[in-house]
C-alpha atoms as a PDB file:
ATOM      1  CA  UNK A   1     160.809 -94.390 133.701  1.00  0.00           C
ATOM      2  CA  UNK A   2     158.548 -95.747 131.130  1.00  0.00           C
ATOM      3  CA  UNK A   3     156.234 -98.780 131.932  1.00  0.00           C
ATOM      4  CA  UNK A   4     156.765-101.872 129.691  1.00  0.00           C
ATOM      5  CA  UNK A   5     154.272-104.157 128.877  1.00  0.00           C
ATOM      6  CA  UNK A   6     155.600-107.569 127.555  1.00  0.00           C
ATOM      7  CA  UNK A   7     152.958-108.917 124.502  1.00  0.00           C
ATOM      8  CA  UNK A   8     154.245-111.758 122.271  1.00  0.00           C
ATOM      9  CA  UNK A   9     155.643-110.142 119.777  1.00  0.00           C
ATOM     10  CA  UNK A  10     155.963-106.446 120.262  1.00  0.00           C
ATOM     11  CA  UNK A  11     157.685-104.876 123.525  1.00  0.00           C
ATOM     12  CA  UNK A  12     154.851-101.358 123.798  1.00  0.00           C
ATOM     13  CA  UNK A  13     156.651 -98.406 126.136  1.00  0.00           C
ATOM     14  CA  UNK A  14     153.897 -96.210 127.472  1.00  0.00           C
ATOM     15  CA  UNK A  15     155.455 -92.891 127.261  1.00  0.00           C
ATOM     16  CA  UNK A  16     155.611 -90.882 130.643  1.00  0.00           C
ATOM     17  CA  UNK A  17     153.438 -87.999 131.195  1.00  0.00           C
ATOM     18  CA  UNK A  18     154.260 -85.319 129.814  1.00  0.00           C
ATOM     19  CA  UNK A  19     151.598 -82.854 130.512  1.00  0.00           C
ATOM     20  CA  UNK A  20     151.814 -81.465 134.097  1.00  0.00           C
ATOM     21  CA  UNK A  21     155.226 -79.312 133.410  1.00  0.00           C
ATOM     22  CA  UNK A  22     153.427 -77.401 130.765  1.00  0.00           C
ATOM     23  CA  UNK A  23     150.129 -76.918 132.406  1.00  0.00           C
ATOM     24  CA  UNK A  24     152.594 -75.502 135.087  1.00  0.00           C
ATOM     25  CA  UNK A  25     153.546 -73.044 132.974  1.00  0.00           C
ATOM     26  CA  UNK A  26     150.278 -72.301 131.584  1.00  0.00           C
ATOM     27  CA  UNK A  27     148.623 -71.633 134.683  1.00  0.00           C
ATOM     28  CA  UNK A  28     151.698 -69.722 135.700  1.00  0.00           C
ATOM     29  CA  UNK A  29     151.501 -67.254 132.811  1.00  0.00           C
ATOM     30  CA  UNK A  30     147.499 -67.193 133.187  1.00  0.00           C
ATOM     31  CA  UNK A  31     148.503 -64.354 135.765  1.00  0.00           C
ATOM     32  CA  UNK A  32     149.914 -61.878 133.822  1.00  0.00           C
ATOM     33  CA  UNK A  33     148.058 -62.289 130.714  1.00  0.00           C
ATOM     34  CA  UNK A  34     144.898 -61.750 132.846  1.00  0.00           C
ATOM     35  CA  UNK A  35     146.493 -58.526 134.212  1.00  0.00           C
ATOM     36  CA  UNK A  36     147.503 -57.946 130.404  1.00  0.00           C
ATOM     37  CA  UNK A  37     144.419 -58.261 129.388  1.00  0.00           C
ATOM     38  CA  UNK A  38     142.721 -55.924 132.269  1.00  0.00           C
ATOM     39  CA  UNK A  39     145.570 -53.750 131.058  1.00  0.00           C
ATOM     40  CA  UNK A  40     143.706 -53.502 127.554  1.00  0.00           C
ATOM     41  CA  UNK A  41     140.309 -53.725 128.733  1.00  0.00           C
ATOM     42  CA  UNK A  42     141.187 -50.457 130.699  1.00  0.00           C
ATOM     43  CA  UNK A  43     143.051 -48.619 127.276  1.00  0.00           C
ATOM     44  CA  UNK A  44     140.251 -49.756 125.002  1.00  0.00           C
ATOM     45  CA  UNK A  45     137.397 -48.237 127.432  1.00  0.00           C
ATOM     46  CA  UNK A  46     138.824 -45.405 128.232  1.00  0.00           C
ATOM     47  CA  UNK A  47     139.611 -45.424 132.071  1.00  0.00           C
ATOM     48  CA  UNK A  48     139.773 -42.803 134.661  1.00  0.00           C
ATOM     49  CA  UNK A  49     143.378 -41.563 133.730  1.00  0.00           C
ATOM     50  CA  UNK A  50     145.860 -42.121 137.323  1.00  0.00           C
ATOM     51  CA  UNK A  51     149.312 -41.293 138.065  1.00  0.00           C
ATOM     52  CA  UNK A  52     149.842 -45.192 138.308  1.00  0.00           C
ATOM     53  CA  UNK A  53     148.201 -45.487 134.276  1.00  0.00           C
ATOM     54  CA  UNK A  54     148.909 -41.904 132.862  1.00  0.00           C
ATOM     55  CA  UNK A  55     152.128 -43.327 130.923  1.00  0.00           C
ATOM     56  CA  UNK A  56     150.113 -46.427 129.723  1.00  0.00           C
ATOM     57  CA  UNK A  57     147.373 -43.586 127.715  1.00  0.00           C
ATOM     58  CA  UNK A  58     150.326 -41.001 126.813  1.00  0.00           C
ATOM     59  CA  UNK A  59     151.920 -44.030 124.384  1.00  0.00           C
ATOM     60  CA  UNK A  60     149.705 -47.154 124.358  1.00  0.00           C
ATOM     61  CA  UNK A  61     151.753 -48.874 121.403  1.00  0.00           C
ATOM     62  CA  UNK A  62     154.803 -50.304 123.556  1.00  0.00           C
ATOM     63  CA  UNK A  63     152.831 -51.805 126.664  1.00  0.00           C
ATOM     64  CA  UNK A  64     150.105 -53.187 123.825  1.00  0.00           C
ATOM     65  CA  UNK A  65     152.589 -54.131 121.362  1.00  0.00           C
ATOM     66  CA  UNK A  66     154.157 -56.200 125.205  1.00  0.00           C
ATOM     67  CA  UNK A  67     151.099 -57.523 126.391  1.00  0.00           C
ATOM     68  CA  UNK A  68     150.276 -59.208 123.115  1.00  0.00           C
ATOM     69  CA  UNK A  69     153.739 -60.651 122.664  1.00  0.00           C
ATOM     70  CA  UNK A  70     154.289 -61.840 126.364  1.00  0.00           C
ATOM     71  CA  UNK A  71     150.817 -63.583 125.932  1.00  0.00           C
ATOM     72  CA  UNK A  72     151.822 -65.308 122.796  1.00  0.00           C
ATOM     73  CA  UNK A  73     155.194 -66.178 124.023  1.00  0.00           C
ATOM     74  CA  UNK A  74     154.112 -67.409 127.094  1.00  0.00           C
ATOM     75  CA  UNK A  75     151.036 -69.410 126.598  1.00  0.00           C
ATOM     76  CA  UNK A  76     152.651 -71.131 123.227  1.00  0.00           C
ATOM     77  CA  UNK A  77     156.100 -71.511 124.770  1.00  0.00           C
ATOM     78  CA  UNK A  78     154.575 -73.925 127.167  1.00  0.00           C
ATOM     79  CA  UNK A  79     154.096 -76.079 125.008  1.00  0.00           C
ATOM     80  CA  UNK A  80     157.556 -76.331 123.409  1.00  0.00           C
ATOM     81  CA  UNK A  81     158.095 -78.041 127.302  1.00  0.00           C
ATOM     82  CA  UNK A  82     156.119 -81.274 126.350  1.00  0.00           C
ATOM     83  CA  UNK A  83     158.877 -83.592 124.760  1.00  0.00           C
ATOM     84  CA  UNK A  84     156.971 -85.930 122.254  1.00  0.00           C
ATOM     85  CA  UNK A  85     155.688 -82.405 120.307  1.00  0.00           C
ATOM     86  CA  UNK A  86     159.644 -80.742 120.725  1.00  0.00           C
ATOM     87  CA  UNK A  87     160.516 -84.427 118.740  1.00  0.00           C
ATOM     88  CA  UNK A  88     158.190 -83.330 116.074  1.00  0.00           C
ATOM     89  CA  UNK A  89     160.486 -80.978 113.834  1.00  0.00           C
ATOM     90  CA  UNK A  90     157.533 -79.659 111.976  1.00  0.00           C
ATOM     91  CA  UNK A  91     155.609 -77.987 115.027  1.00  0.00           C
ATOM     92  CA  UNK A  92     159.150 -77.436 116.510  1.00  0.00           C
ATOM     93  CA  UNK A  93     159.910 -75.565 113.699  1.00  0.00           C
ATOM     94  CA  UNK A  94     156.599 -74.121 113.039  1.00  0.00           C
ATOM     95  CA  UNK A  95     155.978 -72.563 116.632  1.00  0.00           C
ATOM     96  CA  UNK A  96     159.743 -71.404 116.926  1.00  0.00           C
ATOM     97  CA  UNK A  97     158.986 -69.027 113.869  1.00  0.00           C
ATOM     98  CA  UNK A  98     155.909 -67.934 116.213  1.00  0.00           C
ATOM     99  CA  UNK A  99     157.960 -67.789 119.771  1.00  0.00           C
ATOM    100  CA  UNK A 100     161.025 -66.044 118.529  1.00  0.00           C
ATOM    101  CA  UNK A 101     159.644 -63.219 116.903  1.00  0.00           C
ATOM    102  CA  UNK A 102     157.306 -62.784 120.023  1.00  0.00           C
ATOM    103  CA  UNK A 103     159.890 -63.125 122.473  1.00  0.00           C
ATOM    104  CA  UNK A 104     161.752 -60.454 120.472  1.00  0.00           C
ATOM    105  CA  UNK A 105     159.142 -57.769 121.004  1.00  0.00           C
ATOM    106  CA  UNK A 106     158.459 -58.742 124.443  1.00  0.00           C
ATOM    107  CA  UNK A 107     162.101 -58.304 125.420  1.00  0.00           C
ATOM    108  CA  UNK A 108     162.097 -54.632 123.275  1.00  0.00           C
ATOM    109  CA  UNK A 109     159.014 -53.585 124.043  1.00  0.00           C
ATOM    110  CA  UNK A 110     159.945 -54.216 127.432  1.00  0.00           C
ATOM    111  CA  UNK A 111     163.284 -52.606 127.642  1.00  0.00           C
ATOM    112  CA  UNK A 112     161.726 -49.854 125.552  1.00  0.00           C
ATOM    113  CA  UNK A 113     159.110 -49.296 128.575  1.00  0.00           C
ATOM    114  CA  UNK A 114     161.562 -49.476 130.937  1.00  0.00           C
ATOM    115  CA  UNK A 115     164.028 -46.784 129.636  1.00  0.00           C
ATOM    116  CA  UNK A 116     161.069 -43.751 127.933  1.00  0.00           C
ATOM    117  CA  UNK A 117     158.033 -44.634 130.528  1.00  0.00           C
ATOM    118  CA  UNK A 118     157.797 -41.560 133.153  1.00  0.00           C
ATOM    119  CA  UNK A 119     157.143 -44.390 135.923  1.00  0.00           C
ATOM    120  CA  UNK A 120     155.488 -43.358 139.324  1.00  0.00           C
ATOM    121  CA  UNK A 121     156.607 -42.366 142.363  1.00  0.00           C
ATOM    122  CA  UNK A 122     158.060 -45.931 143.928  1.00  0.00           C
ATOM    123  CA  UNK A 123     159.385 -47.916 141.146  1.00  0.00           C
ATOM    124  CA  UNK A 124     163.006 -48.377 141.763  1.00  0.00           C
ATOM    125  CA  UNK A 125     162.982 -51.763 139.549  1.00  0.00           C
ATOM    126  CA  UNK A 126     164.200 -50.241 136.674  1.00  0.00           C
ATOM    127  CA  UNK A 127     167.650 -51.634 136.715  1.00  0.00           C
ATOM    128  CA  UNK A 128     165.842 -55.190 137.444  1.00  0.00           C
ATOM    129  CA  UNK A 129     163.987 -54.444 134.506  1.00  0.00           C
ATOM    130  CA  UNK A 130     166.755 -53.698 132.194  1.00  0.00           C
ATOM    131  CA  UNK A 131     169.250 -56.392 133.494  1.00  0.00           C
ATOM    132  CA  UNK A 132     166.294 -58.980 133.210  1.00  0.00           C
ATOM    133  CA  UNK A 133     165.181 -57.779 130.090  1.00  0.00           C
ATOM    134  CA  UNK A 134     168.509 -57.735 128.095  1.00  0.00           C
ATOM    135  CA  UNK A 135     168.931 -61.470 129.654  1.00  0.00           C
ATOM    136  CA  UNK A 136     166.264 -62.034 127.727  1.00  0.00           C
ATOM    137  CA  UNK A 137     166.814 -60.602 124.648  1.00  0.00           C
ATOM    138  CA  UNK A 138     170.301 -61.762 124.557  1.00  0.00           C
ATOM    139  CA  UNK A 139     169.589 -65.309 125.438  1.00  0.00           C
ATOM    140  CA  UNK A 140     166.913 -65.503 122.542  1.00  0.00           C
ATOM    141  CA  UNK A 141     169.655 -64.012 120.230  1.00  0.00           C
ATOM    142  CA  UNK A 142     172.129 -66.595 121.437  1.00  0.00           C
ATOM    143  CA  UNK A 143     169.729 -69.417 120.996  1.00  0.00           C
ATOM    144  CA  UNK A 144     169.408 -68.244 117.211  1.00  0.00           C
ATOM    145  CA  UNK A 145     173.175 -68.584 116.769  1.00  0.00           C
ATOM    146  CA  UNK A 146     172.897 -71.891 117.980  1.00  0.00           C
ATOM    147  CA  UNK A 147     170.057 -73.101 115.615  1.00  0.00           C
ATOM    148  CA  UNK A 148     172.231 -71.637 112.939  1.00  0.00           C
ATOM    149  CA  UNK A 149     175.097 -73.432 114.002  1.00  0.00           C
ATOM    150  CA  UNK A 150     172.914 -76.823 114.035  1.00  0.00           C
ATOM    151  CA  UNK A 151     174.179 -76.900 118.006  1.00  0.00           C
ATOM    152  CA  UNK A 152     170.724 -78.480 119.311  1.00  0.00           C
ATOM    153  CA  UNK A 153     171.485 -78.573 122.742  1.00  0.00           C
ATOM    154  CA  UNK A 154     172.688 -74.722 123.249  1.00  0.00           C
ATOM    155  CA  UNK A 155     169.580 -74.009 121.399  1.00  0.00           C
ATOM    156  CA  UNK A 156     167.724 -75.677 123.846  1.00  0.00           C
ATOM    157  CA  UNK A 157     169.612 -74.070 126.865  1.00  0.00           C
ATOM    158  CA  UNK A 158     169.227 -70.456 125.604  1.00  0.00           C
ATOM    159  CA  UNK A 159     165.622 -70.778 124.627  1.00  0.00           C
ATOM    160  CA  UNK A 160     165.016 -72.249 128.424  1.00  0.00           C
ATOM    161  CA  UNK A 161     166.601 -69.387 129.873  1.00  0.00           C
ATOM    162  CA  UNK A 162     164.727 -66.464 127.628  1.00  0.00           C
ATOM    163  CA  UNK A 163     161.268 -68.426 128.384  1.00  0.00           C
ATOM    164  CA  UNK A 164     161.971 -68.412 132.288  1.00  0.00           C
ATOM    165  CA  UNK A 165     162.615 -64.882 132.318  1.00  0.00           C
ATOM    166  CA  UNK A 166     159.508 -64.201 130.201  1.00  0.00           C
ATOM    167  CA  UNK A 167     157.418 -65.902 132.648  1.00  0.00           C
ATOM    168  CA  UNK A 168     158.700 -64.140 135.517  1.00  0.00           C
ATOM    169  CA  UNK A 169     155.557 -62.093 136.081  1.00  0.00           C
ATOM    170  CA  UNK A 170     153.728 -65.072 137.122  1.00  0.00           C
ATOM    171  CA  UNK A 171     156.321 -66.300 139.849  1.00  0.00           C
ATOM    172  CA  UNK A 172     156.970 -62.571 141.015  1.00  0.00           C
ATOM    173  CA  UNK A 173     152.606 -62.780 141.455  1.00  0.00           C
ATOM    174  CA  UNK A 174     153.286 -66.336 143.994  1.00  0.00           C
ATOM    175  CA  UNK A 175     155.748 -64.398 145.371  1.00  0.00           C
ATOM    176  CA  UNK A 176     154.139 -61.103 146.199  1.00  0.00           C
ATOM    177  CA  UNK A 177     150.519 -62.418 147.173  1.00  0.00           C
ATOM    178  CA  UNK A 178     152.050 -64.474 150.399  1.00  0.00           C
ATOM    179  CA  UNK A 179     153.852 -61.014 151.728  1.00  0.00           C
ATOM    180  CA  UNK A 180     150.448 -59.117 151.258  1.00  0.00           C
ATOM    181  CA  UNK A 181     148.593 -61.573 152.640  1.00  0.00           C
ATOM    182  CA  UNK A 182     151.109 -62.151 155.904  1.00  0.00           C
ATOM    183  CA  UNK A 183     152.987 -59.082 155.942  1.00  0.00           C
ATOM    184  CA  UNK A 184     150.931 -56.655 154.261  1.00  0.00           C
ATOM    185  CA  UNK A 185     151.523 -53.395 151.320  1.00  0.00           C
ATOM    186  CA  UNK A 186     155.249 -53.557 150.296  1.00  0.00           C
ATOM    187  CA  UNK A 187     157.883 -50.241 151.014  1.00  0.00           C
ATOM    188  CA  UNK A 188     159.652 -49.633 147.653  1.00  0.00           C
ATOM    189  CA  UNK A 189     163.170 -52.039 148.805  1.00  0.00           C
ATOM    190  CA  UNK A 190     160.732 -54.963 149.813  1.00  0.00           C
ATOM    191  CA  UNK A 191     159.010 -54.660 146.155  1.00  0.00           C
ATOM    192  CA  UNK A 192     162.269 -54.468 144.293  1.00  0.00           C
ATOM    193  CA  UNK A 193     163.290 -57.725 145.894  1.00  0.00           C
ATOM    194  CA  UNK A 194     160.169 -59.354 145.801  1.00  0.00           C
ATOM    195  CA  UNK A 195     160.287 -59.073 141.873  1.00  0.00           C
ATOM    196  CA  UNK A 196     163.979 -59.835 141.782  1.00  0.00           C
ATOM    197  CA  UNK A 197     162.896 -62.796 143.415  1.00  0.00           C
ATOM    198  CA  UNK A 198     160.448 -64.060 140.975  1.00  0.00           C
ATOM    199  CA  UNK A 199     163.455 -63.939 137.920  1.00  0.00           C
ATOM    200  CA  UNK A 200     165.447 -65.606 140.068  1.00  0.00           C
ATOM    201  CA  UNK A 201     163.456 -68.809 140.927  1.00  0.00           C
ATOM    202  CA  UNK A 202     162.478 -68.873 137.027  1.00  0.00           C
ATOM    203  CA  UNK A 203     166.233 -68.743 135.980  1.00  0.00           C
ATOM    204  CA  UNK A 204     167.473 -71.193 138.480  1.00  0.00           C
ATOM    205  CA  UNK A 205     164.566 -73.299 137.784  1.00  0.00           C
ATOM    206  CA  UNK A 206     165.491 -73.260 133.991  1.00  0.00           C
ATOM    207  CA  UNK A 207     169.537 -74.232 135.121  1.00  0.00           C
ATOM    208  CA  UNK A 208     168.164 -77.150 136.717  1.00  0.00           C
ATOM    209  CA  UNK A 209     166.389 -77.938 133.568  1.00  0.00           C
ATOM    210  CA  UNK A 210     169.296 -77.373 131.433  1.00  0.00           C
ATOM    211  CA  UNK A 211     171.341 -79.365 133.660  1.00  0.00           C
ATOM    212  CA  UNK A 212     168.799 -82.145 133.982  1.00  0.00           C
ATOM    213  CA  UNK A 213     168.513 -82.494 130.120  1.00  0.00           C
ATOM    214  CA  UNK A 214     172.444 -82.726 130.089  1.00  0.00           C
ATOM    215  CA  UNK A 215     172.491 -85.423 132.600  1.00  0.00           C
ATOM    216  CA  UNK A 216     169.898 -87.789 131.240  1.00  0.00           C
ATOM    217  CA  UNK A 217     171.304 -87.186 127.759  1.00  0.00           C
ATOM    218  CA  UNK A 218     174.656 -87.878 128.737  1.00  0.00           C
ATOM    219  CA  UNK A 219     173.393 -91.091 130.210  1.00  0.00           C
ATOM    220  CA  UNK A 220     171.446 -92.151 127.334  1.00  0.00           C
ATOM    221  CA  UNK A 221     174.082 -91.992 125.425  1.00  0.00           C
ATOM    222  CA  UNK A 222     176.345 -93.904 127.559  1.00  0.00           C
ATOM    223  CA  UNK A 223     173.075 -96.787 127.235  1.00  0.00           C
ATOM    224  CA  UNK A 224     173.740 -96.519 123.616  1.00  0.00           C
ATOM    225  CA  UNK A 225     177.293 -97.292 123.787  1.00  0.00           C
END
């Protein structure tokens, strides 16, 4: 709750703070952007061509067209998470004509890799992939029916849901690194759940969100009555 200081003639709320959920999210999509960006470093200098990279070199445009998108979409995102900016309709506005066209190619470029990428011997995530990634794509598409329609709130819920799954990467990474570390190198079964996993902490994260939002506007507006 906000603090209130009592002066003689004003009443002065200092707002909460409103930083630490979006540095969260920051820091959690530092870890595939860095691997994005190792990911380019290694296309623009012309690595030692691997079975595990071959696909990568054969047709750069999708995974570079992905890695720029996902790091936009990501890293910006965050910030739509810190409440007294989402208030402001101009950089609401402004960064949602940024997000959604990101978010778009990150969810195609995605699905796109997913379907035409001759992928190594021990992916079996490519139904994760696809389910995830359509989630995506259609929650992003739902959200922009809802803006159209003026329904705020649905907006909000969709646009939750897409970022969560965009950011999956990162919890998929704090996921992963404990089983290596404990465990050690993943069979093919114990990989494909491990990245399930990561979606879905993000997406049940982001239905606690949603649900939290509902509950404390619902009771705000009981206040108001």
């Amino acid at each position: 709750m906000p603090t209130e200081i009592i002066g003689a003639p004003t009443l002065v709320r200092l707002p909460r703070a409103q930083w630490p959920v979006p540095a969260g999210l920051i820091l959690l999509s530092l870890i595939p952007v860095i691997f994005g960006a190792l990911r380019l470093t290694e296309l623009t200098a012309g690595a030692t061509i691997t079975p595990q990279n071959a696909r990568f070199f054969a047709s750069p445009v999708p995974v570079v067209t992905h890695i720029a998108s996902v790091t936009v979409y990501s890293l910006l995102g965050a910030f739509q998470f810190v409440p007294s900016l989402r208030r402001r309709h101009g950089w609401h506005r402004i960064a949602g004509r940024i997000l959604i066209p990101a978010g778009l190619l990150a969810a195609l470029s995605g699905l796109w890799m997913s379907v035409f990428y001759a992928l190594p011997d021990g992916h079996t995530d490519v139904p994760l992939r696809l389910f995830f990634g359509t989630a995506m794509l259609v929650s992003i598409v739902l959200g922009l029916v809802a803006i159209w329609r003026r329904d705020f709130v649905r907006h909000s819920a969709w646009m939750t849901r897409a970022y969560a799954i965009a950011v999956g990467a990162g919890t998929q990474a704090l996921v992963s690194i404990p089983w290596l570390l404990l465990v050690g190198p993943t069979d093919v079964p114990t990989r494909a759940v491990l990245l399930g996993a990561g979606w879905v902490i993000n997406v049940a994260a982001a239905e606690y969100v949603i649900r939290r939002r509902s509950q404390l506007s619902a009771r705000a507006s009981r206040q108001a009555a």
